[in-house]
Protein backbone atom coordinates (compact mmCIF):
# COMPACT_ATOMS: atom_id res chain seq x y z
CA UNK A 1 -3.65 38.67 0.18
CA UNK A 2 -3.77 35.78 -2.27
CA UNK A 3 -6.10 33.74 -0.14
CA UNK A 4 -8.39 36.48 0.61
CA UNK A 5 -9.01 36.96 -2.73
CA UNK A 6 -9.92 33.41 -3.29
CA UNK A 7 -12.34 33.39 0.16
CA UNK A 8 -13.69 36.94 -1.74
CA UNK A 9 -14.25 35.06 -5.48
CA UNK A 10 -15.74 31.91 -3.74
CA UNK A 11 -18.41 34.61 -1.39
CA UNK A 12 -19.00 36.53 -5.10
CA UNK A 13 -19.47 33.35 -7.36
CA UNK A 14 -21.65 30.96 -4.89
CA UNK A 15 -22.11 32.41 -1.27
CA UNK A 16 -23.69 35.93 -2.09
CA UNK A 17 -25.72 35.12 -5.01
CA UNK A 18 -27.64 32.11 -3.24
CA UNK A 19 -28.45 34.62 -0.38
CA UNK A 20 -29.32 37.83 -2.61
CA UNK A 21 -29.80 36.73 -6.08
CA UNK A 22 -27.47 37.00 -8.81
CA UNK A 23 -28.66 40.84 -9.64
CA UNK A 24 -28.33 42.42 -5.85
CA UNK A 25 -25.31 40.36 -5.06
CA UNK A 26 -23.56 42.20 -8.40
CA UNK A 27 -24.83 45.51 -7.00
CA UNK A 28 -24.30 45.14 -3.32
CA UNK A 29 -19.82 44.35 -4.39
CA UNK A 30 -20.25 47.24 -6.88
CA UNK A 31 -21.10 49.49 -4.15
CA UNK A 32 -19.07 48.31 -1.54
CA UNK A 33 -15.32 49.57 -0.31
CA UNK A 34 -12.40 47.59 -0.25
CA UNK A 35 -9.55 48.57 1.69
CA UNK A 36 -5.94 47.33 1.14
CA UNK A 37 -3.38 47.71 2.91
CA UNK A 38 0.81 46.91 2.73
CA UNK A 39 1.39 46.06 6.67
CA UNK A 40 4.44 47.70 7.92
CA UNK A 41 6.40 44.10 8.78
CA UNK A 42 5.81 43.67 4.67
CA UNK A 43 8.85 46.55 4.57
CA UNK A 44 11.08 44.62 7.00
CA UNK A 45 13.32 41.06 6.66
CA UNK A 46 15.00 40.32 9.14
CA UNK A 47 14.93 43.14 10.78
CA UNK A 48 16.20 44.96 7.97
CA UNK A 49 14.10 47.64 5.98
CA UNK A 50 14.23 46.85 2.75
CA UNK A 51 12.55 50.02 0.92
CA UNK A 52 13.80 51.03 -2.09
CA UNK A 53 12.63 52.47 -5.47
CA UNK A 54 12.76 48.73 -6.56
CA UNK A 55 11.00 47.41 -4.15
CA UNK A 56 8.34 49.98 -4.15
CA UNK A 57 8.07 49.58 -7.86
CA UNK A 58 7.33 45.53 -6.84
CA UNK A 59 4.71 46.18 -4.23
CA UNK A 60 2.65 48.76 -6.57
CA UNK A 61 2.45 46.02 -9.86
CA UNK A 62 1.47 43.33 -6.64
CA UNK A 63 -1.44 45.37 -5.41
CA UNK A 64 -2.27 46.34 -9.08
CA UNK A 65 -2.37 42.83 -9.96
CA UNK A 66 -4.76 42.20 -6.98
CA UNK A 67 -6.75 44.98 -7.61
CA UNK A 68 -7.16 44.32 -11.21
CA UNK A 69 -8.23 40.63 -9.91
CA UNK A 70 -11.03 42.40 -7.17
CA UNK A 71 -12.13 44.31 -10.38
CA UNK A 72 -12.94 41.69 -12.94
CA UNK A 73 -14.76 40.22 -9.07
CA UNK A 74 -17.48 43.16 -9.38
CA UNK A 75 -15.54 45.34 -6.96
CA UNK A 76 -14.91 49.12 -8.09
CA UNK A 77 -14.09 51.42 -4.95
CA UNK A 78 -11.08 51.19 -2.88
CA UNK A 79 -9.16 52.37 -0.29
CA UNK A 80 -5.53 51.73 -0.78
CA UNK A 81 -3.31 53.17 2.14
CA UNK A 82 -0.09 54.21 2.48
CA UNK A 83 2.70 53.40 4.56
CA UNK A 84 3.82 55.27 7.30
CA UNK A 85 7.35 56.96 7.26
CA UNK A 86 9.46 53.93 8.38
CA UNK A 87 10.91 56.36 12.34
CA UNK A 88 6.77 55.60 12.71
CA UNK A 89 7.06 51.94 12.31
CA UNK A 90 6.56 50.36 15.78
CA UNK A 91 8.95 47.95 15.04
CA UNK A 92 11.88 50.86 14.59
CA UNK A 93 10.39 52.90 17.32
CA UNK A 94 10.96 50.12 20.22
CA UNK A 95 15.02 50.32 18.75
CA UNK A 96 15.20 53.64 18.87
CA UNK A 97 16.42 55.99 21.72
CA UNK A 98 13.61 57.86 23.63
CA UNK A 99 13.34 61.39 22.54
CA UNK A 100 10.15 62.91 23.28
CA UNK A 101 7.25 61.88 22.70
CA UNK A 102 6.32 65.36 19.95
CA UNK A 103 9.96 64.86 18.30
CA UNK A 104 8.72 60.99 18.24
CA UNK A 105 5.55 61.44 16.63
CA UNK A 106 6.25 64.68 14.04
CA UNK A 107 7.58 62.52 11.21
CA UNK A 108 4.26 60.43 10.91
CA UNK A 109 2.27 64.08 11.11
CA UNK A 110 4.07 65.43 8.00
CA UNK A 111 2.50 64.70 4.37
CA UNK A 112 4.15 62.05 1.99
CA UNK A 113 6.55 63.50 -0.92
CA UNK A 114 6.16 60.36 -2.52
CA UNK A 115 3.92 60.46 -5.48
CA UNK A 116 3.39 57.20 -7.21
């Protein structure tokens, strides 16, 4: 995410405002969404999930960090999303036994307890 971030701050500070002037480039990242998002693989090493309270704790400061970097950028609405319960992760899905497509499939349909 690091070097998106720098592509983003290099399109902010030189790219946009040559293009639309200092004023409109300001407004057109204030109004825009940014969407982040922890990819599932990001929960895995070596093939092992690796979720825990601790590491959960690590990736929320890392995406605060990043979003607190987008802010002081001129960026001010975003779309963080979740991940998915890890039976909906493709990766654990192609190691698991076949049971039906519905049984498959309810876990990801059923609302997060998890309240950060």
């Amino acid at each position: 995410m690091d070097e998106q971030i720098r592509g983003f701050e290099r399109t902010v500070k030189e790219i946009l405002p040559k293009g639309l002037g200092e004023e409109a480039a300001e407004k057109h990242v204030s109004e825009s969404l940014f969407f982040l998002s922890s990819g599932v693989n990001d929960h895995f090493k070596n093939n092992t999930f690796r979720g825990s309270r601790k590491f959960a704790s690590y990736l929320i400061n890392e995406f605060k960090i990043r979003l607190q970097i987008l802010h002081s950028l001129g960026a001010r609405k975003f779309f963080v999303n979740n991940v998915p319960p890890v039976g909906c992760f493709p990766s654990v899905n192609l190691r698991s036994k076949p049971i039906g497509i519905v049984e498959a499939i309810k876990p990801c349909m059923l609302p997060s307890k998890h309240q950060w």
